[in-house]
C-alpha atoms as a PDB file:
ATOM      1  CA  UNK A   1      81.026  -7.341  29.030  1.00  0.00           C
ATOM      2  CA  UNK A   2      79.182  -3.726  29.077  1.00  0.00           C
ATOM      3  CA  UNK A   3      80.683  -0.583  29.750  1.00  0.00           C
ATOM      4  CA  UNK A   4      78.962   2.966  31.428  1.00  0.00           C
ATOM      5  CA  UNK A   5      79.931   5.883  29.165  1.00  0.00           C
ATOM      6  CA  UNK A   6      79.607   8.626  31.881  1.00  0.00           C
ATOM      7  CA  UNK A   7      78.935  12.037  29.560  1.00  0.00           C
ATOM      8  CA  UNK A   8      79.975  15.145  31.515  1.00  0.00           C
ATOM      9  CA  UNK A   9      80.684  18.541  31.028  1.00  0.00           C
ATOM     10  CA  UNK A  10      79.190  22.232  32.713  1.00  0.00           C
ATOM     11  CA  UNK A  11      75.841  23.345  32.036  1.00  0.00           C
ATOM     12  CA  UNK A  12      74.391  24.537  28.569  1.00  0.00           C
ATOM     13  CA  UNK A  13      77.506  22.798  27.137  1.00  0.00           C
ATOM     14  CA  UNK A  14      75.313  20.596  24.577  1.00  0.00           C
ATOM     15  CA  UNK A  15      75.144  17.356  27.284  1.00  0.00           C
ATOM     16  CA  UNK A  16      71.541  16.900  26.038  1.00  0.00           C
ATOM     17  CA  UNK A  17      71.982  17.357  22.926  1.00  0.00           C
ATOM     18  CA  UNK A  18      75.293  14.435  22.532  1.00  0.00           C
ATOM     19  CA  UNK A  19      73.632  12.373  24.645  1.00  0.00           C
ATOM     20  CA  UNK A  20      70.135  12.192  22.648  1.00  0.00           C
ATOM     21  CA  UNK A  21      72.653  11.729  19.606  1.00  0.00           C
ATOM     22  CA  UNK A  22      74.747   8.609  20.648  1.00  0.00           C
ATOM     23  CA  UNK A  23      71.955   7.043  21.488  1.00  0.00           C
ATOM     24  CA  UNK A  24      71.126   6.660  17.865  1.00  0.00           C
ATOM     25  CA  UNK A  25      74.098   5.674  16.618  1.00  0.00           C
ATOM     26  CA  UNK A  26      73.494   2.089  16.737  1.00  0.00           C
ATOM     27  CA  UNK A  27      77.065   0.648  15.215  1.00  0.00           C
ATOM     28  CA  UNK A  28      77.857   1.254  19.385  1.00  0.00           C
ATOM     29  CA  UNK A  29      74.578   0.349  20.641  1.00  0.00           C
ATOM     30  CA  UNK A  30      74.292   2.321  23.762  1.00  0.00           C
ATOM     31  CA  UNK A  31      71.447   2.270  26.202  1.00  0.00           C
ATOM     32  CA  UNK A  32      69.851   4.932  28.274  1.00  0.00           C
ATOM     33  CA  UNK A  33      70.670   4.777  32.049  1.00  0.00           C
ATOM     34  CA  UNK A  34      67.932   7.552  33.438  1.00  0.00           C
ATOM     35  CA  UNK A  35      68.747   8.971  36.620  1.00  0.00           C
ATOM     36  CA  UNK A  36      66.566   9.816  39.388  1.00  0.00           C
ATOM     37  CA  UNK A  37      66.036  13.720  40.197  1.00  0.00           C
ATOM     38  CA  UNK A  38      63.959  15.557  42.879  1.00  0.00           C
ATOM     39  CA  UNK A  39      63.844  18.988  41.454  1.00  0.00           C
ATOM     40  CA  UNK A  40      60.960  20.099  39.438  1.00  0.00           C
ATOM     41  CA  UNK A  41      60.260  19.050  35.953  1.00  0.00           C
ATOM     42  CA  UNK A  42      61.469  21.706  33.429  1.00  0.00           C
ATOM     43  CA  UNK A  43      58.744  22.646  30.542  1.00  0.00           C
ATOM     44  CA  UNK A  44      59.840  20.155  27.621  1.00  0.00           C
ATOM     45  CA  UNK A  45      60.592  17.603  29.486  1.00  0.00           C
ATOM     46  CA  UNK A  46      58.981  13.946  30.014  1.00  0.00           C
ATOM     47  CA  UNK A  47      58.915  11.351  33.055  1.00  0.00           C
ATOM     48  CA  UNK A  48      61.199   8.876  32.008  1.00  0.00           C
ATOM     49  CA  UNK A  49      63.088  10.083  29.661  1.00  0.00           C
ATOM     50  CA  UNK A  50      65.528  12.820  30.920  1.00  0.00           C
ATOM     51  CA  UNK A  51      65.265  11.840  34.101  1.00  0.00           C
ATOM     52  CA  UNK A  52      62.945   9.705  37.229  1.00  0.00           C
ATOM     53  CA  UNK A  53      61.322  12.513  38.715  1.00  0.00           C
ATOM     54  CA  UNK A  54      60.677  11.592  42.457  1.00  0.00           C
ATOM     55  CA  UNK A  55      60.847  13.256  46.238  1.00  0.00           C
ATOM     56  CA  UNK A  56      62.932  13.193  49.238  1.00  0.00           C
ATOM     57  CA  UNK A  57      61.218  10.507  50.739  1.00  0.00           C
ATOM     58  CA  UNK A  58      61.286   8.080  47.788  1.00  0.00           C
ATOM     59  CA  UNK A  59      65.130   9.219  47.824  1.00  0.00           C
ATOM     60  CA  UNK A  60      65.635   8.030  51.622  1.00  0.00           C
ATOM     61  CA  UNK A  61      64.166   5.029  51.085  1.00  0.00           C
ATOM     62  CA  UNK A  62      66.349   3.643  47.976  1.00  0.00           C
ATOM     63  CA  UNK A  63      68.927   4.182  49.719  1.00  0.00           C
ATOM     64  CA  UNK A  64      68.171   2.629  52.678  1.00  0.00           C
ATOM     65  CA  UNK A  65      67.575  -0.751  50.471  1.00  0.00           C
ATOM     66  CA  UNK A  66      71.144  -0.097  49.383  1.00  0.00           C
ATOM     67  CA  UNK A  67      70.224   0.600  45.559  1.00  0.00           C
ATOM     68  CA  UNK A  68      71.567   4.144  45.280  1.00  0.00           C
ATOM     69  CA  UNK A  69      74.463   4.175  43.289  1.00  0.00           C
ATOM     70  CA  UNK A  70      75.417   7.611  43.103  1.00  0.00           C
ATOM     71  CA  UNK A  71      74.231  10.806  44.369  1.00  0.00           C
ATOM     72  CA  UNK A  72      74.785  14.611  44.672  1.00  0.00           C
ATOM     73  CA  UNK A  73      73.057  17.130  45.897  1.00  0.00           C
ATOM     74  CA  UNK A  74      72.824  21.199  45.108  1.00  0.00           C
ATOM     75  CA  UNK A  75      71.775  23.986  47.912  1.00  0.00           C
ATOM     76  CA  UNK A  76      69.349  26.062  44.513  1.00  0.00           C
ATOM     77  CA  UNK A  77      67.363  28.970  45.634  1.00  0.00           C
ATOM     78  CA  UNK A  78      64.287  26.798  46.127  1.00  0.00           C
ATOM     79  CA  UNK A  79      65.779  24.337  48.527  1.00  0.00           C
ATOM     80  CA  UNK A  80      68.014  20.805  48.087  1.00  0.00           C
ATOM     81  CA  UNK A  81      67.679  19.003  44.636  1.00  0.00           C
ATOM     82  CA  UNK A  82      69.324  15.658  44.358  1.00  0.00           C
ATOM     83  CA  UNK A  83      70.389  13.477  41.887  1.00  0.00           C
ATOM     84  CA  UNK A  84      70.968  10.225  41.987  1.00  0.00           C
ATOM     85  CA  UNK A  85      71.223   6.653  39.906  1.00  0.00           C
ATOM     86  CA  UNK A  86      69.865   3.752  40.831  1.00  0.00           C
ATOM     87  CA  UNK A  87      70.956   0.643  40.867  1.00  0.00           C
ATOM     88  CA  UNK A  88      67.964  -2.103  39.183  1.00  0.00           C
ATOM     89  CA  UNK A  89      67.145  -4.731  36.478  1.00  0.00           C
ATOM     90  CA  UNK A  90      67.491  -1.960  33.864  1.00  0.00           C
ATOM     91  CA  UNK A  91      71.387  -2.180  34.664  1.00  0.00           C
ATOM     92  CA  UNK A  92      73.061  -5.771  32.859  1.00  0.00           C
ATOM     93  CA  UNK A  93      76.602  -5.193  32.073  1.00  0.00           C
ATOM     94  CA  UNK A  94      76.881  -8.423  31.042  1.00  0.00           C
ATOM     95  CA  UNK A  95      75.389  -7.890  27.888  1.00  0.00           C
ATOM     96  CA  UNK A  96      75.095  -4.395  27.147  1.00  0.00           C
ATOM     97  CA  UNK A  97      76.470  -0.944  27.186  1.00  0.00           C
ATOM     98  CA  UNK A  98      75.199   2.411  28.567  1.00  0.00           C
ATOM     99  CA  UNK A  99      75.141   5.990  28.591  1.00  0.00           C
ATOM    100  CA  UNK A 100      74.364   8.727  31.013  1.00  0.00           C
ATOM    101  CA  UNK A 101      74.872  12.191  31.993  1.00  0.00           C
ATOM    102  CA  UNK A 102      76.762  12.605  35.019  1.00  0.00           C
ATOM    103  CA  UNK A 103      79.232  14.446  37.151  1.00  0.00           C
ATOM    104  CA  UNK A 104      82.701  14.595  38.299  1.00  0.00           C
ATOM    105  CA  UNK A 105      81.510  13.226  41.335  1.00  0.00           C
ATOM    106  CA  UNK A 106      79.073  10.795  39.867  1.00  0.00           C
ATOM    107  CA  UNK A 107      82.073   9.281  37.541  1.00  0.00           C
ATOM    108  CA  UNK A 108      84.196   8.771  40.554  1.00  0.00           C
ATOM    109  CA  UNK A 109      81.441   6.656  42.227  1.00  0.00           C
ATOM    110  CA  UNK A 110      80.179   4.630  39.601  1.00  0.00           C
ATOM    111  CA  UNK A 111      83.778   3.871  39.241  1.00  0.00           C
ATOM    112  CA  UNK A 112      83.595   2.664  43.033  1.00  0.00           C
ATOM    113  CA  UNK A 113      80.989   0.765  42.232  1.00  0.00           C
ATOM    114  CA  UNK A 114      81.316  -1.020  38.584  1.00  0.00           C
ATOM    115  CA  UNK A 115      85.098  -1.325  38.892  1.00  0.00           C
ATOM    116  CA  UNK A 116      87.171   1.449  36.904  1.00  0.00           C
ATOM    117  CA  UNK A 117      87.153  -0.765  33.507  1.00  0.00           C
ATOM    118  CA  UNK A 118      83.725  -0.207  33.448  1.00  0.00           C
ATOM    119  CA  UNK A 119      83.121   3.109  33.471  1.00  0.00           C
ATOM    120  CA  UNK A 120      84.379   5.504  30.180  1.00  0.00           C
ATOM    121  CA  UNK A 121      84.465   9.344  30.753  1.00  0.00           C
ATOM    122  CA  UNK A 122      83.273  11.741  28.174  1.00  0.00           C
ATOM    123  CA  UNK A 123      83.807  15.603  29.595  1.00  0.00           C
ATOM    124  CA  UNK A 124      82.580  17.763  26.920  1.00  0.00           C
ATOM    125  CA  UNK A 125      83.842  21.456  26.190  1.00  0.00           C
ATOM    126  CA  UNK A 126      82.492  25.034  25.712  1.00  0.00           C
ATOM    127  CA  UNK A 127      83.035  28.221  25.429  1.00  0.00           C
ATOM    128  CA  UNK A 128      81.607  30.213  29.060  1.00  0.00           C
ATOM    129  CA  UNK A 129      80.521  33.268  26.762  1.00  0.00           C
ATOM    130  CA  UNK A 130      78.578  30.586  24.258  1.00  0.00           C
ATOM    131  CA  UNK A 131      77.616  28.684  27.300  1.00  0.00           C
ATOM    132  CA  UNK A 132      75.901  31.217  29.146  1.00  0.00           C
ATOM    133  CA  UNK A 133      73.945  32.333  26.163  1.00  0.00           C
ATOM    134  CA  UNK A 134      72.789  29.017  25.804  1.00  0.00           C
ATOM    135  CA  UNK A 135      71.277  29.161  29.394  1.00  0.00           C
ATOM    136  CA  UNK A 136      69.491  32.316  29.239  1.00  0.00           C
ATOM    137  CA  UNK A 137      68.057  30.898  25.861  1.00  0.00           C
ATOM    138  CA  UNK A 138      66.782  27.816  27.871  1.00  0.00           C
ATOM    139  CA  UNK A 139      65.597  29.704  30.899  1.00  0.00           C
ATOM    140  CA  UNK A 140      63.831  32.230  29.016  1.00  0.00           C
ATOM    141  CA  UNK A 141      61.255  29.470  27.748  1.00  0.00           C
ATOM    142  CA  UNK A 142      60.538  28.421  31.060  1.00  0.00           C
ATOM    143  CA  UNK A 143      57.157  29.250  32.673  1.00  0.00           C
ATOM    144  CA  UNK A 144      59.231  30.496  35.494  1.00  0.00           C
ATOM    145  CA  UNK A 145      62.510  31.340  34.405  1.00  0.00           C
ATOM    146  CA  UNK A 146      64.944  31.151  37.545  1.00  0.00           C
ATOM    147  CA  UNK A 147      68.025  33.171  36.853  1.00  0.00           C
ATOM    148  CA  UNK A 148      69.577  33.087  40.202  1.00  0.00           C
ATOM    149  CA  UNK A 149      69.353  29.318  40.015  1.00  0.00           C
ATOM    150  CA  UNK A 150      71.108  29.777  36.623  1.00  0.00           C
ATOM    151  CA  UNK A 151      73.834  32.398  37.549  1.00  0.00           C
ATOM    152  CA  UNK A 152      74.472  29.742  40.533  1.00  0.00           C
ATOM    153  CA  UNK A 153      75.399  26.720  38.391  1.00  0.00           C
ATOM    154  CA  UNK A 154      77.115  28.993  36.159  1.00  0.00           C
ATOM    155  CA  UNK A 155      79.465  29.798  38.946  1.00  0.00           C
ATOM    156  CA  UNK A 156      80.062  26.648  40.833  1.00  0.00           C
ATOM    157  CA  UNK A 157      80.678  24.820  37.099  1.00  0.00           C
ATOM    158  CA  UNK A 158      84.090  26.415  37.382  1.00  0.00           C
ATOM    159  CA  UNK A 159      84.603  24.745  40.999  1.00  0.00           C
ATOM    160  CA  UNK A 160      83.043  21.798  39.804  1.00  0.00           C
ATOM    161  CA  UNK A 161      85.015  21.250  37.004  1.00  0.00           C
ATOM    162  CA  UNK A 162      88.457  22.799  37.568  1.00  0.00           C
ATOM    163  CA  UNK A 163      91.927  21.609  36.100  1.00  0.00           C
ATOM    164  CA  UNK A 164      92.621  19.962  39.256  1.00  0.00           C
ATOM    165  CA  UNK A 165      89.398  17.784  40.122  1.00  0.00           C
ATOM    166  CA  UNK A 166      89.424  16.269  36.307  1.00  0.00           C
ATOM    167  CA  UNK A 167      93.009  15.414  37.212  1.00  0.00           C
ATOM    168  CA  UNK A 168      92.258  13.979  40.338  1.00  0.00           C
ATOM    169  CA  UNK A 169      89.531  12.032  38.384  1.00  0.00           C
ATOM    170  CA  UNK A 170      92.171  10.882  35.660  1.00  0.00           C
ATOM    171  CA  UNK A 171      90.214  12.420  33.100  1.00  0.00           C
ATOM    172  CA  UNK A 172      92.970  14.123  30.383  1.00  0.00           C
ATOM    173  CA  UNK A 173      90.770  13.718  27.278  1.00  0.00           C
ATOM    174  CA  UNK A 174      87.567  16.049  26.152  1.00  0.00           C
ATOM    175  CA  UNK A 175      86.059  16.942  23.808  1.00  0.00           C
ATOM    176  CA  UNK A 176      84.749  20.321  22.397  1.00  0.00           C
ATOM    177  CA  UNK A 177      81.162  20.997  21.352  1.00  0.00           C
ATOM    178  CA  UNK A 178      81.598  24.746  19.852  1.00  0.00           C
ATOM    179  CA  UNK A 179      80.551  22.210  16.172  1.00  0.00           C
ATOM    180  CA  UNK A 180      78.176  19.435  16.677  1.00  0.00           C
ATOM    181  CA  UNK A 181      78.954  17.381  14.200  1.00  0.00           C
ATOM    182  CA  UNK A 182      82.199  17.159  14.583  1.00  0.00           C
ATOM    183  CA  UNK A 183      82.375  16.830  18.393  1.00  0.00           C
ATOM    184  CA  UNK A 184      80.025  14.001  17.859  1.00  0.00           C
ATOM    185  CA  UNK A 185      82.827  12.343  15.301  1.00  0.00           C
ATOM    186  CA  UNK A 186      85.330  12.384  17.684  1.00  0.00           C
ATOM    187  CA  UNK A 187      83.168  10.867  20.777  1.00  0.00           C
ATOM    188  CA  UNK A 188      82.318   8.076  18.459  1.00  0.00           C
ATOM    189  CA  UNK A 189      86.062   7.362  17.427  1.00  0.00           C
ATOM    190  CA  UNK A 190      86.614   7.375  20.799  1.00  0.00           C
ATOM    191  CA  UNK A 191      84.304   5.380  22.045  1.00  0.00           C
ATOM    192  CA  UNK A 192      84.770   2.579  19.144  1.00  0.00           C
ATOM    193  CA  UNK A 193      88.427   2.657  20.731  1.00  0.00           C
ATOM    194  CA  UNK A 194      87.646   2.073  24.063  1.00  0.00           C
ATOM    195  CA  UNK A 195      83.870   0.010  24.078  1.00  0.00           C
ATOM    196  CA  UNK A 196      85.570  -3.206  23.069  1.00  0.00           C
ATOM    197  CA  UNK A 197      82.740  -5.871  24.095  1.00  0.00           C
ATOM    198  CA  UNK A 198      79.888  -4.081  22.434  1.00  0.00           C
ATOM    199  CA  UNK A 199      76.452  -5.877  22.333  1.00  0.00           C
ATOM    200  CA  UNK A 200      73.067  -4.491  20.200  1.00  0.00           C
ATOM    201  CA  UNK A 201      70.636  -2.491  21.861  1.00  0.00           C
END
């Protein structure tokens, strides 16, 4: 059987970047879960890839056919953005494995749905003061850069994240990116660990 390795961590912390990397490493044979999103599409970015890019009506209606998995929603500066997963024939834990970028919140219900042995956390690490200057990076190379947006994540990421809610999640392992390489290392360790019924891609 499958497994959902749930990849978490605050903003700018290198998310993208790991999970873009595991899913080349084929000796674990990870595929992509893309979740659904309705804020706008970032320059760089692709339909389909990092995420389903959709609208609060499309949103309402999944889940009234009872295929939303997970969802969260953020109060930005230009209005409600969710983000969900859906549940759909893309999804067969009975022969593969998957990844996916997710939150606290996110882990906790794809645990409620899945079943706790089927869903790995991996909460990855980072300096705030490299962190932010990651984020202004990004945002600068935006058509339109929105900093408030930015300083707002920045801020709740400490809420979002504290001590006490990755307790309260069971979540006493992560894993820091400030070197790629070998933050990527230690994922993989961990994961061969704990991914014992892998499958190819």
């Amino acid at each position: 059987m499958g497994k959902i390795v749930c990849l978490m961590g605050k903003s700018s912390s290198g998310k993208d970047t790991m999970y873009k990397k595991l899913l080349t490493q084929d000796q674990i044979g990870l595929r992509a879960i893309v979740p659904y999103t309705t804020r706008p599409i970032r320059a760089g970015e692709k339909e389909g890839v990092e995420y389903h890019f959709t609208d609060e009506a499309a949103f309402q209606e999944l889940c009234a056919q009872g295929r939303v998995i997970e969802s969260r929603a953020y109060n930005t500066y230009l209005g409600v953005w969710r983000y969900f997963t859906v549940a759909d024939d893309s999804i067969d834990l009975s022969r593969y494995s998957y990844v996916m970028i997710g939150t606290l919140e996110a882990y906790t219900q794809l645990r409620e749905f899945y079943g706790g042995d089927k869903v790995l956390p991996v909460m990855i690490e980072l300096d705030d003061g490299e962190r932010l200057q990651r984020a202004l990076s990004r945002e600068r190379k935006q058509k339109k850069p929105m900093y408030g947006e930015l300083c707002r994540r920045f801020l709740a990421d400490a809420e979002d994240f504290s001590a006490e809610k990755l307790r309260k999640a069971g979540i006493d392992r992560t894993f820091c990116n400030d070197e790629a390489d070998r933050c990527l290392s230690e994922i993989l360790g961990y994961l061969r660990m704990n991914l014992a019924d892998r499958t190819g891609r």
